[in-house]
N, C-alpha and C. Protein backbone atom coordinates (compact mmCIF):
# COMPACT_ATOMS: atom_id res chain seq x y z
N UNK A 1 81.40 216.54 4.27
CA UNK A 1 80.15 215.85 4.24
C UNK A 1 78.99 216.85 4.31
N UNK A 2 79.29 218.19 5.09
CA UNK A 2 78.41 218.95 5.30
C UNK A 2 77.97 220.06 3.62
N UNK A 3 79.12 219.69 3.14
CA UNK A 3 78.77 220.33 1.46
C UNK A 3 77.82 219.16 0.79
N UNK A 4 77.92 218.43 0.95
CA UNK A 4 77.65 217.31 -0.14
C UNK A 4 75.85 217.33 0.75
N UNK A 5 75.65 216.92 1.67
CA UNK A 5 74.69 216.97 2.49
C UNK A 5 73.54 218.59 1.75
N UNK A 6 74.04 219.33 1.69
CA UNK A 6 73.46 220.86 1.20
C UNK A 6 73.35 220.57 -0.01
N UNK A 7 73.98 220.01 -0.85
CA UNK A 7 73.98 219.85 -2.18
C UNK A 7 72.78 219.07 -2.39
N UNK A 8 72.99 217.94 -1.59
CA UNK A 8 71.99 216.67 -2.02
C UNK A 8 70.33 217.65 -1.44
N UNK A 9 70.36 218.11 -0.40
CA UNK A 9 69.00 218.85 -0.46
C UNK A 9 69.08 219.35 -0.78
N UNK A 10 69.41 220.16 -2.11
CA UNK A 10 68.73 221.48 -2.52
C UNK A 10 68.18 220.88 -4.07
N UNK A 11 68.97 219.58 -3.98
CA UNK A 11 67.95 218.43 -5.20
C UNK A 11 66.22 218.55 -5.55
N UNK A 12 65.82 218.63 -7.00
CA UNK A 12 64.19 217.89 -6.25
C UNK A 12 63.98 216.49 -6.17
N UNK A 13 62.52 216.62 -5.60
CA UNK A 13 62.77 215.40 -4.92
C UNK A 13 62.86 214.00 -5.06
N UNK A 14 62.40 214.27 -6.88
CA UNK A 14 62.98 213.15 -7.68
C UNK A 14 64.38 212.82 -7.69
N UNK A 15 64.99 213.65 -7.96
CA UNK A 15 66.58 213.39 -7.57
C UNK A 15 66.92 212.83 -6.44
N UNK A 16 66.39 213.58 -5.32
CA UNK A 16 66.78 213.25 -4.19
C UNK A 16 66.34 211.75 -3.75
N UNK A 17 64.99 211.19 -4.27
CA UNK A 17 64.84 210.16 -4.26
C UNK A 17 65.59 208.82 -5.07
N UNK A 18 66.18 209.17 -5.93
CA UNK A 18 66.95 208.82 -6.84
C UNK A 18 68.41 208.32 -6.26
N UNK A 19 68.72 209.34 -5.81
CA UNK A 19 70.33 209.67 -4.94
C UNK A 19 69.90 208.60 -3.77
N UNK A 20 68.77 208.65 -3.16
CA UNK A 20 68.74 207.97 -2.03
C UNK A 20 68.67 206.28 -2.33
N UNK A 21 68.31 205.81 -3.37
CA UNK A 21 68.11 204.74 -3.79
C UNK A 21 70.04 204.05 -4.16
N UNK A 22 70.31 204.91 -4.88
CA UNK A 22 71.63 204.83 -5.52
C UNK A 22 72.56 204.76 -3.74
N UNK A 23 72.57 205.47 -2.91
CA UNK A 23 72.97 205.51 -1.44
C UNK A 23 72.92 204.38 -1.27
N UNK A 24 71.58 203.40 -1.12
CA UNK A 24 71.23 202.81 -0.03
C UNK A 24 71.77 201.10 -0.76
N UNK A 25 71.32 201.18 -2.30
CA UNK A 25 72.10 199.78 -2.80
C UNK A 25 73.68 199.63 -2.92
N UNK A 26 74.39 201.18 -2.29
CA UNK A 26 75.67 201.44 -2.39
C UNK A 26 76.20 200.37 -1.06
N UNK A 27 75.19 200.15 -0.14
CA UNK A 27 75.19 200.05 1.29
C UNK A 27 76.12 198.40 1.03
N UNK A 28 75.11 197.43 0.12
CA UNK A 28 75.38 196.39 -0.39
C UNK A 28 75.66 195.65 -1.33
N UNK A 29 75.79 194.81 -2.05
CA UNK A 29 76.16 194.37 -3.10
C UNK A 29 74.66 194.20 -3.85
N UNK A 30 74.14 195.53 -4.72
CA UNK A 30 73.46 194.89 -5.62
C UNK A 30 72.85 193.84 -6.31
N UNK A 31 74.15 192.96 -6.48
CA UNK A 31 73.69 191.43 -6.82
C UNK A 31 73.61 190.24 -6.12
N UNK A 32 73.28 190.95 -4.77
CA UNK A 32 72.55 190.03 -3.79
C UNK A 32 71.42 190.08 -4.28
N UNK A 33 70.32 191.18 -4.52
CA UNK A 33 69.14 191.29 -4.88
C UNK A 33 68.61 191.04 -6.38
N UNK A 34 67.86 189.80 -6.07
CA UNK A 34 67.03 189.81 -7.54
C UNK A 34 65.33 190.09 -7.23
N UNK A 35 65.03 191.09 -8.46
CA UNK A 35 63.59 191.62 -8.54
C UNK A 35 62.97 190.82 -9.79
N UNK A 36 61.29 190.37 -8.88
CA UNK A 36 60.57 189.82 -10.43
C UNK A 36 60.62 190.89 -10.94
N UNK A 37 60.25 190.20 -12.55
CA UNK A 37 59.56 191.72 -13.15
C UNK A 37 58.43 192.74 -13.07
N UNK A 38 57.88 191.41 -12.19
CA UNK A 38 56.30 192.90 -11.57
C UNK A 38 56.94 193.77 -10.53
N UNK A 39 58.15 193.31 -9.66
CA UNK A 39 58.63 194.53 -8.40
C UNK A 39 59.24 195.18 -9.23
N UNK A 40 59.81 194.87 -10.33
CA UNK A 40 61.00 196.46 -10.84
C UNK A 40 59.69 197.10 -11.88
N UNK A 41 58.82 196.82 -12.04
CA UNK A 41 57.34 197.29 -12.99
C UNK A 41 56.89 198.26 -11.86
N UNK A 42 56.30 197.95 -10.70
CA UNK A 42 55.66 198.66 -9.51
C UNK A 42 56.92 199.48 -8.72
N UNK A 43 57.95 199.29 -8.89
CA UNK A 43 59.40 200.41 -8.31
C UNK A 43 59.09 201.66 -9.73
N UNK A 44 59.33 201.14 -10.68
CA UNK A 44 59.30 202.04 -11.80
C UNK A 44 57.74 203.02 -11.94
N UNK A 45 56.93 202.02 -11.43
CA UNK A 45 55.34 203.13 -11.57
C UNK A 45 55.53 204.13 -10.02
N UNK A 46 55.82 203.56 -9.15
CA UNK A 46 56.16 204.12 -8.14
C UNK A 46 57.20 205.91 -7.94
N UNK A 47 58.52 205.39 -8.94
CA UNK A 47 59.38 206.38 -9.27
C UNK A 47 58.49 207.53 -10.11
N UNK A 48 57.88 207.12 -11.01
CA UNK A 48 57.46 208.04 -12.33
C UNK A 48 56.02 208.88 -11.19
N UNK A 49 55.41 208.17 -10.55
CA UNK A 49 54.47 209.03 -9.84
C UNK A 49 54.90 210.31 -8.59
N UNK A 50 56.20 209.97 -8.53
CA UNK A 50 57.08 210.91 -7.47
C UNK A 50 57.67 211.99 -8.18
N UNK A 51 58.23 211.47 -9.67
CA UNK A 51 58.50 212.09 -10.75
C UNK A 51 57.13 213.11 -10.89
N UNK A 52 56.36 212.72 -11.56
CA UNK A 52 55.07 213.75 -11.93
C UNK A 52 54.24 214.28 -10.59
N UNK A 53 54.93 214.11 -9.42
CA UNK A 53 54.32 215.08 -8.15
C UNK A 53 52.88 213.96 -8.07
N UNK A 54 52.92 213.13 -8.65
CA UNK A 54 51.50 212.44 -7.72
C UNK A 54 51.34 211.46 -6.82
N UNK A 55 52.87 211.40 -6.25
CA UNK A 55 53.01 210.31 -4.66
C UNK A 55 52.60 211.40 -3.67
N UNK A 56 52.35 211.08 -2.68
CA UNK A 56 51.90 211.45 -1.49
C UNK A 56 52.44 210.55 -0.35
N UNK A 57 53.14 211.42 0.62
CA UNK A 57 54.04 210.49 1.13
C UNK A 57 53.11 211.26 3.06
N UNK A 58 54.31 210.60 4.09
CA UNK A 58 54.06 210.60 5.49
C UNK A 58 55.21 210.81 6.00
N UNK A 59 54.93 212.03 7.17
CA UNK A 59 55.70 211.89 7.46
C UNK A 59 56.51 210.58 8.63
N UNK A 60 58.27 210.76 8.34
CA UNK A 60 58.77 209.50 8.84
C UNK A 60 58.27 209.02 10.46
N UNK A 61 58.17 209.72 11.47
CA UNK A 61 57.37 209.42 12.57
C UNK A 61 56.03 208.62 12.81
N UNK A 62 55.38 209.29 11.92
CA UNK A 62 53.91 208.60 11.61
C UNK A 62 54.20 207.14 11.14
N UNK A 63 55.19 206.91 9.90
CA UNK A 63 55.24 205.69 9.74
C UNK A 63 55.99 204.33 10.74
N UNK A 64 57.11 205.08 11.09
CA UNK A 64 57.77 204.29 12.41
C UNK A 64 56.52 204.07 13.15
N UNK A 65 55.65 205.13 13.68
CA UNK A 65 54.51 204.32 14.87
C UNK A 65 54.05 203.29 14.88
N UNK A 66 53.23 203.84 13.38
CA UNK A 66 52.03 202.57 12.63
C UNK A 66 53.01 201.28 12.74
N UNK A 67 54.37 201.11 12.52
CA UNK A 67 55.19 199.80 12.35
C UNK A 67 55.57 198.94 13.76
N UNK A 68 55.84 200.04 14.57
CA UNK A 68 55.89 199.79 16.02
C UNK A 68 54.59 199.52 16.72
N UNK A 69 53.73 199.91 16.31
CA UNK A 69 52.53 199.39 16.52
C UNK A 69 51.56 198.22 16.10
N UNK A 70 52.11 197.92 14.83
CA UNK A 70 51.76 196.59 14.27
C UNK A 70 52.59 195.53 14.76
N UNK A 71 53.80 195.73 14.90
CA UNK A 71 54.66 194.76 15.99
C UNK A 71 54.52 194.47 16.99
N UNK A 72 53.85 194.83 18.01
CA UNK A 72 53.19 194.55 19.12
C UNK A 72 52.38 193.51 19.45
């Protein structure tokens, strides 16, 4: 696991975002989930802006707070 783990980061981070997507619907059955066509439109503008380096992301702490903090 510890090869595959090194492998998967030394991905960029399109890939790696990619891989992580492919991971996480691995988790469940795919065809539990149905997307309108505006969420797989805004997933796809979403992907292509991570693709061309113009997402801007947080780090994961910062966002757990803000969430734990809106739950309150």
């Amino acid at each position: 696991m510890e090869k595959v783990r090194d492998e998967a980061l030394a991905l960029s981070t399109s890939e790696r975002a990619s891989l992580a997507h492919d991971l996480i619907l691995s988790l469940d059955n795919p065809a539990n989930y149905t997307l309108s066509p505006q969420q797989e439109t805004e997933i796809q503008r979403r992907v292509q802006m991570v693709r061309e380096g113009q997402a801007t992301g947080s780090p994961a702490e910062e966002v757990f707070a803000k969430i734990k903090s809106q739950r309150r």
